[in-house]
N, C-alpha and C. Protein backbone atom coordinates (compact mmCIF):
# COMPACT_ATOMS: atom_id res chain seq x y z
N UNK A 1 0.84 -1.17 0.00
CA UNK A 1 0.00 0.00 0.00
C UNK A 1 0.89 1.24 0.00
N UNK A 2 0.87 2.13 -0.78
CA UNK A 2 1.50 3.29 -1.11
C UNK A 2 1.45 4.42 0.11
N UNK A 3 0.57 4.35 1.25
CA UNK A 3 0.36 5.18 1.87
C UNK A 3 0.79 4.63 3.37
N UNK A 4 1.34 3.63 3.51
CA UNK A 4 1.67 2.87 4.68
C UNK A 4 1.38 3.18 5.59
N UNK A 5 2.59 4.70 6.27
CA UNK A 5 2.99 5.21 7.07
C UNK A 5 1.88 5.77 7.46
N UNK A 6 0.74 6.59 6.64
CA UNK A 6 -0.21 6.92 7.34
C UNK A 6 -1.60 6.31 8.34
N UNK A 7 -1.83 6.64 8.81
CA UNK A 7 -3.07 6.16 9.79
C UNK A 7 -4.12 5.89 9.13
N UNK A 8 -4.74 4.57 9.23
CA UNK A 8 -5.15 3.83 8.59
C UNK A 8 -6.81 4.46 9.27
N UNK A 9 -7.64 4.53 8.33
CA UNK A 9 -9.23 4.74 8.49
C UNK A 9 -10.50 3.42 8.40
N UNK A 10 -10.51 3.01 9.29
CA UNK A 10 -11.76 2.17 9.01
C UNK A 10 -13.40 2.60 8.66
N UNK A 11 -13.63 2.41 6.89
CA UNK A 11 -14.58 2.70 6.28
C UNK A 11 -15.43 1.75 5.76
N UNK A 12 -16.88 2.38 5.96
CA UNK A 12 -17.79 1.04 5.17
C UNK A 12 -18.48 2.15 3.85
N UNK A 13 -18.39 0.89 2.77
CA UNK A 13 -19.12 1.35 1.27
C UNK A 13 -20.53 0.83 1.52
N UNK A 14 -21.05 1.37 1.52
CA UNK A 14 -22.72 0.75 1.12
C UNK A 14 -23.06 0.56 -0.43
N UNK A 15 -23.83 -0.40 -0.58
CA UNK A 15 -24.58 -0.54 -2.05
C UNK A 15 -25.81 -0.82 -2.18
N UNK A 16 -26.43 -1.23 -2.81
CA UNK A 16 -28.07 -1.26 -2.34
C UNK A 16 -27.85 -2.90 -2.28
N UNK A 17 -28.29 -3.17 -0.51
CA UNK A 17 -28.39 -4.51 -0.24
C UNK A 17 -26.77 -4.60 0.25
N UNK A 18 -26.31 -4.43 0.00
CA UNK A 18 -24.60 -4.55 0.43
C UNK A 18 -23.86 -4.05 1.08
N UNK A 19 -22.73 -4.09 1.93
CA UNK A 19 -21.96 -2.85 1.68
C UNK A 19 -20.24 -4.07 2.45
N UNK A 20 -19.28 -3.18 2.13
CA UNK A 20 -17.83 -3.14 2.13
C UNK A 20 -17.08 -2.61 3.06
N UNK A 21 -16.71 -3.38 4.33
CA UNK A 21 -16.08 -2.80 5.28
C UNK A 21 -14.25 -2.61 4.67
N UNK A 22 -13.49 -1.84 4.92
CA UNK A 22 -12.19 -1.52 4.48
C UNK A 22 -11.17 -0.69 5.58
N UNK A 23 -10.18 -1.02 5.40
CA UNK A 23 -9.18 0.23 6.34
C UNK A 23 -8.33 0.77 4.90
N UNK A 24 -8.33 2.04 5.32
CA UNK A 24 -7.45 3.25 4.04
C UNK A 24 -6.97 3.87 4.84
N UNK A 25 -6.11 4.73 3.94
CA UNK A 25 -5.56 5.89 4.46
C UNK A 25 -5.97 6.68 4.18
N UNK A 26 -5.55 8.17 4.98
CA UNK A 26 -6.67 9.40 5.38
C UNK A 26 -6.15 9.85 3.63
N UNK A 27 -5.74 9.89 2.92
CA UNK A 27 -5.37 10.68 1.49
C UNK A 27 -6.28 9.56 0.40
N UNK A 28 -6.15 7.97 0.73
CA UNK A 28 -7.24 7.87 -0.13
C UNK A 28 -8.50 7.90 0.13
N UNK A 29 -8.77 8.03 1.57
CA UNK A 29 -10.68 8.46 1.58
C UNK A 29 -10.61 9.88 1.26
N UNK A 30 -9.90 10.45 1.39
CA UNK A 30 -9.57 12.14 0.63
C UNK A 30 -10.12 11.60 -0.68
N UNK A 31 -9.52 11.38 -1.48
CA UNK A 31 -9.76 11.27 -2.90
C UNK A 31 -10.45 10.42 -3.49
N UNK A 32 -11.03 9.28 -2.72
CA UNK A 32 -12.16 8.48 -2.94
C UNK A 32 -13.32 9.78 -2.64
N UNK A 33 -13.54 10.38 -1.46
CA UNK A 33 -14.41 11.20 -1.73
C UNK A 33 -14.85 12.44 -2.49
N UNK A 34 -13.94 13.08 -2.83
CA UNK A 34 -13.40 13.76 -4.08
C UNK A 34 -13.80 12.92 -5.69
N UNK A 35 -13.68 11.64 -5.60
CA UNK A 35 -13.75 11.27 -6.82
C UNK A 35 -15.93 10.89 -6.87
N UNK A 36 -16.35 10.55 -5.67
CA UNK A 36 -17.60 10.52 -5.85
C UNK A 36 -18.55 11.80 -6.03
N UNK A 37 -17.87 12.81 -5.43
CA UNK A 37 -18.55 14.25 -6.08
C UNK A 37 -18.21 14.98 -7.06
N UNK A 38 -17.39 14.20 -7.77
CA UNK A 38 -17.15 14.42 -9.55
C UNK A 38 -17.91 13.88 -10.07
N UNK A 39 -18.14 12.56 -9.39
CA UNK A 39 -19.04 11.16 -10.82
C UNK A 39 -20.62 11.67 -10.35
N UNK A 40 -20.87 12.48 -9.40
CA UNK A 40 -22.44 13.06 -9.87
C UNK A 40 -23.16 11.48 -10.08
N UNK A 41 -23.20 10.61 -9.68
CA UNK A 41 -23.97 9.32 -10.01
C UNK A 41 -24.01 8.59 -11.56
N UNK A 42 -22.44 9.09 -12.34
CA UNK A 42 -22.14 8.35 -13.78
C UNK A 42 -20.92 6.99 -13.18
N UNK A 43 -21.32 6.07 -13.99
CA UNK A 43 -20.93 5.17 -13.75
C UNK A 43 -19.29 5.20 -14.20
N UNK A 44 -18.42 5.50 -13.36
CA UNK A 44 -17.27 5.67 -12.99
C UNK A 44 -16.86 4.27 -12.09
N UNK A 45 -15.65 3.50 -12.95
CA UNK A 45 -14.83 2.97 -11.98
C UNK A 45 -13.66 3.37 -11.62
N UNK A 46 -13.68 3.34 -10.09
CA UNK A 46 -12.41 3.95 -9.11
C UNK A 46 -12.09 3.15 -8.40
N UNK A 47 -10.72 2.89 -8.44
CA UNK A 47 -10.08 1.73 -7.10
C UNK A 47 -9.43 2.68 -5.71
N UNK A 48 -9.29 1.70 -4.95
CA UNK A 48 -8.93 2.29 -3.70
C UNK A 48 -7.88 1.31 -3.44
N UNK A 49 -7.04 1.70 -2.81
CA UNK A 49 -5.63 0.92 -2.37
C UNK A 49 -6.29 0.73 -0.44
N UNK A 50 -6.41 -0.20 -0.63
CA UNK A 50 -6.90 -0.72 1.16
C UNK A 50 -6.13 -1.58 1.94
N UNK A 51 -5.72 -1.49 2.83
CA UNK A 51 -4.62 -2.29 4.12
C UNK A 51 -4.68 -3.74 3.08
N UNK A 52 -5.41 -4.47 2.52
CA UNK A 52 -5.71 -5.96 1.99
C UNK A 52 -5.27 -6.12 0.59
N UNK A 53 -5.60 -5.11 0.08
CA UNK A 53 -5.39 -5.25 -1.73
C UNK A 53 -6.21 -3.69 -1.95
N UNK A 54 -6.20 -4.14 -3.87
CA UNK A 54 -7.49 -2.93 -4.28
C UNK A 54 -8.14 -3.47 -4.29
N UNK A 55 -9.44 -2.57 -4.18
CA UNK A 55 -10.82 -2.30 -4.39
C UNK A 55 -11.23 -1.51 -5.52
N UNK A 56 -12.17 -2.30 -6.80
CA UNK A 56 -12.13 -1.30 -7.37
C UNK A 56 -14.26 -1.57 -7.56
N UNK A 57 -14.59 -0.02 -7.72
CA UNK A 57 -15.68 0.11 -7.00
C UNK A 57 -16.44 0.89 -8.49
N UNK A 58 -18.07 0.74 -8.75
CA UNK A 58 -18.36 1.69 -9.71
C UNK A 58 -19.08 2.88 -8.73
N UNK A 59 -18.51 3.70 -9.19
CA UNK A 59 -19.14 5.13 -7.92
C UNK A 59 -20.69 4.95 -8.27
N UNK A 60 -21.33 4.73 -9.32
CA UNK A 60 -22.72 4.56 -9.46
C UNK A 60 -23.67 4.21 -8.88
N UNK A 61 -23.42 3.00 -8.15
CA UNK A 61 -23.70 2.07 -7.22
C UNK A 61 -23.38 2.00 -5.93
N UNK A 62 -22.65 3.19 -5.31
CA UNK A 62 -22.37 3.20 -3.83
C UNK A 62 -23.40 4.47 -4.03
N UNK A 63 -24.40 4.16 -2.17
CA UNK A 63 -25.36 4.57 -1.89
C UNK A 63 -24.77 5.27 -0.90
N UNK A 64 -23.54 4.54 0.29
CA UNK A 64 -23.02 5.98 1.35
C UNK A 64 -21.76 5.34 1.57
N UNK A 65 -21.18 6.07 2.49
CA UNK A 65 -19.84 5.76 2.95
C UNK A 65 -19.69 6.22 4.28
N UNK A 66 -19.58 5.38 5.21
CA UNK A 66 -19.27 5.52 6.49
C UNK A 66 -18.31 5.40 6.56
N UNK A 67 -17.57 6.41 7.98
CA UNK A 67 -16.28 6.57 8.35
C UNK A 67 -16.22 6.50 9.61
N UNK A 68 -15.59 5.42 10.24
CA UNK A 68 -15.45 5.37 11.77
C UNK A 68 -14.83 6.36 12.45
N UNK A 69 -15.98 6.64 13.78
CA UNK A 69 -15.36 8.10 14.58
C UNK A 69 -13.98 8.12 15.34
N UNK A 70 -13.57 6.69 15.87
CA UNK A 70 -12.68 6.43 16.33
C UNK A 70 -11.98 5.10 16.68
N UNK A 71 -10.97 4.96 17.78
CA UNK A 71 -10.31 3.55 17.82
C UNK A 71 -11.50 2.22 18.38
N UNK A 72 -11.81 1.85 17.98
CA UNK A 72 -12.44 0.11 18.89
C UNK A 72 -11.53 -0.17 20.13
N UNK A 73 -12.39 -0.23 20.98
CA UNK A 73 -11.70 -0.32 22.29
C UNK A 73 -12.38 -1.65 23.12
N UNK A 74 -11.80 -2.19 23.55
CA UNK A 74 -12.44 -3.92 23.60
C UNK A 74 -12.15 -3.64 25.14
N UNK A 75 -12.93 -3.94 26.61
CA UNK A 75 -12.31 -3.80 28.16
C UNK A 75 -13.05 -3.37 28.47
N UNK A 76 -12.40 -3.93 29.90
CA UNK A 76 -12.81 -2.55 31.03
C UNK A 76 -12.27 -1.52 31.11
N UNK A 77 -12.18 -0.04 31.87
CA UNK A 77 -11.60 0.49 32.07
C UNK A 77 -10.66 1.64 30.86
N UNK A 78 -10.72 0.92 30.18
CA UNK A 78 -10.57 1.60 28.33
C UNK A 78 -11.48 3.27 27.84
């Protein structure tokens, strides 16, 4: 992954009926989101470089994109 060093974002893609949990980095949900308010709902394919592999996605067909507020914290006392 090209973006290593940076802090990794845990994001979900929705689709109708579906959706795509992923970890990125903060520059490609930058520009993944950037690239869905260009495609205006035209069927555009865009990949994403994710902690696992790519993802490559038609912006047409994603309905939302959630972005986790923060770390998962598993305990007590946490």
């Amino acid at each position: 992954m090209a973006d290593a060093t940076s802090k990794l974002q845990r994001i979900t893609i929705g689709f109708h009926g579906q959706a795509l949990a992923a970890r990125v980095g903060l520059d490609q949900l930058k520009a993944f989101r950037k690239a869905l308010e260009a495609s205006k709902g035209t069927a555009d394919w865009y990949e994403i470089e994710a902690e696992d592999g790519t993802i490559a996605l038609d912006l047409a067909k994603v309905v939302f994109v959630q972005v986790d507020a923060g770390d998962q914290r598993v305990g007590f006392g946490l």
